[in-house]
Protein backbone atom coordinates (compact mmCIF):
# COMPACT_ATOMS: atom_id res chain seq x y z
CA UNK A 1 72.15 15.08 8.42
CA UNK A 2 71.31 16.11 4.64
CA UNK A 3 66.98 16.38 4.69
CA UNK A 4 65.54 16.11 1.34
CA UNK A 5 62.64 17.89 0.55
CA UNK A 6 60.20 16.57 -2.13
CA UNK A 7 57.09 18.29 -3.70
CA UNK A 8 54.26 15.84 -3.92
CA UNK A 9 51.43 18.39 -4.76
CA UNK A 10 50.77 17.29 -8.49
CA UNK A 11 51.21 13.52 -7.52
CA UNK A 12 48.57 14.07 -4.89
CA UNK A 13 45.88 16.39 -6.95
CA UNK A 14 45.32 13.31 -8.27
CA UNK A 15 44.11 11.92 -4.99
CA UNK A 16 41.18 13.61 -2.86
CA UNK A 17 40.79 12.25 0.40
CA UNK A 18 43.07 8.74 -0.28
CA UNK A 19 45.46 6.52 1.23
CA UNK A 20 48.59 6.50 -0.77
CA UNK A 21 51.52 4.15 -0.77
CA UNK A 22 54.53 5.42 -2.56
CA UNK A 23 57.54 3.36 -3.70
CA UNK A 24 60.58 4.44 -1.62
CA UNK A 25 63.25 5.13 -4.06
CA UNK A 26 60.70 6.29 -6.83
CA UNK A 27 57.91 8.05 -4.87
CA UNK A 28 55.44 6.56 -7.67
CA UNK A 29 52.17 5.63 -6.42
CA UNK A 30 51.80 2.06 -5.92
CA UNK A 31 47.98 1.85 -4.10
CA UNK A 32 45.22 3.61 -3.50
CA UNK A 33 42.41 3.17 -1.57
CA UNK A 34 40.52 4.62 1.86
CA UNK A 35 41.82 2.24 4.41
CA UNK A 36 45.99 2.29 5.38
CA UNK A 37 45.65 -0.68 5.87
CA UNK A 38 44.30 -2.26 3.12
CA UNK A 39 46.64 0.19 0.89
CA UNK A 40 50.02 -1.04 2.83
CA UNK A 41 48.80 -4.88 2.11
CA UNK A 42 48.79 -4.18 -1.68
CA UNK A 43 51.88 -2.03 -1.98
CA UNK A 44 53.55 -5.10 -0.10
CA UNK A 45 51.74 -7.93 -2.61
CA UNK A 46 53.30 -6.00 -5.37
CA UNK A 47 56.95 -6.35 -3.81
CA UNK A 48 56.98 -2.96 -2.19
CA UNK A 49 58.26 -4.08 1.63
CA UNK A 50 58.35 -0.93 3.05
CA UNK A 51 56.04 2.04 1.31
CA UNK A 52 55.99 5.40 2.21
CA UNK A 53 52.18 5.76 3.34
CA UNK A 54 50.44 9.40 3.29
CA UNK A 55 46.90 10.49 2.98
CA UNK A 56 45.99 13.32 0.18
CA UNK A 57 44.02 15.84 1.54
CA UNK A 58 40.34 16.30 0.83
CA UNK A 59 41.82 19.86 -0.68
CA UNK A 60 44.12 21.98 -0.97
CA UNK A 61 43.66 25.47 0.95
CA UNK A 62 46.39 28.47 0.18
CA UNK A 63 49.00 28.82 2.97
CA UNK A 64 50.38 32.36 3.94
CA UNK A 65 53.78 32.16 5.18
């Protein structure tokens, strides 16, 4: 099993502290907003059945590897 990795980190400067719903095959932002819930119900009104749902974080720290 092939994983694919995607970088999200200028999509989601964008973002502090949101509920995002991505389209699936695109991984463009579809909604917005502080509740998962509320974000998921208008991904799906605008024909998105299944969106990829992630928070952005309220910021971005350095990690040390």
């Amino acid at each position: 099993m092939k994983i694919q990795t995607v970088d999200l980190s200028k999509t989601l400067k964008n973002y502090k502290n949101e509920w995002l719903a991505l389209n699936p095959d695109s991984l463009k932002v579809v909604a917005t907003g502080n509740k998962p819930k509320n974000v998921l119900e208008d991904a799906r009104n605008k024909g998105i059945l299944s969106p990829v749902l992630t928070k952005a974080p309220a910021n971005y720290g350095t990690y040390i590897l």
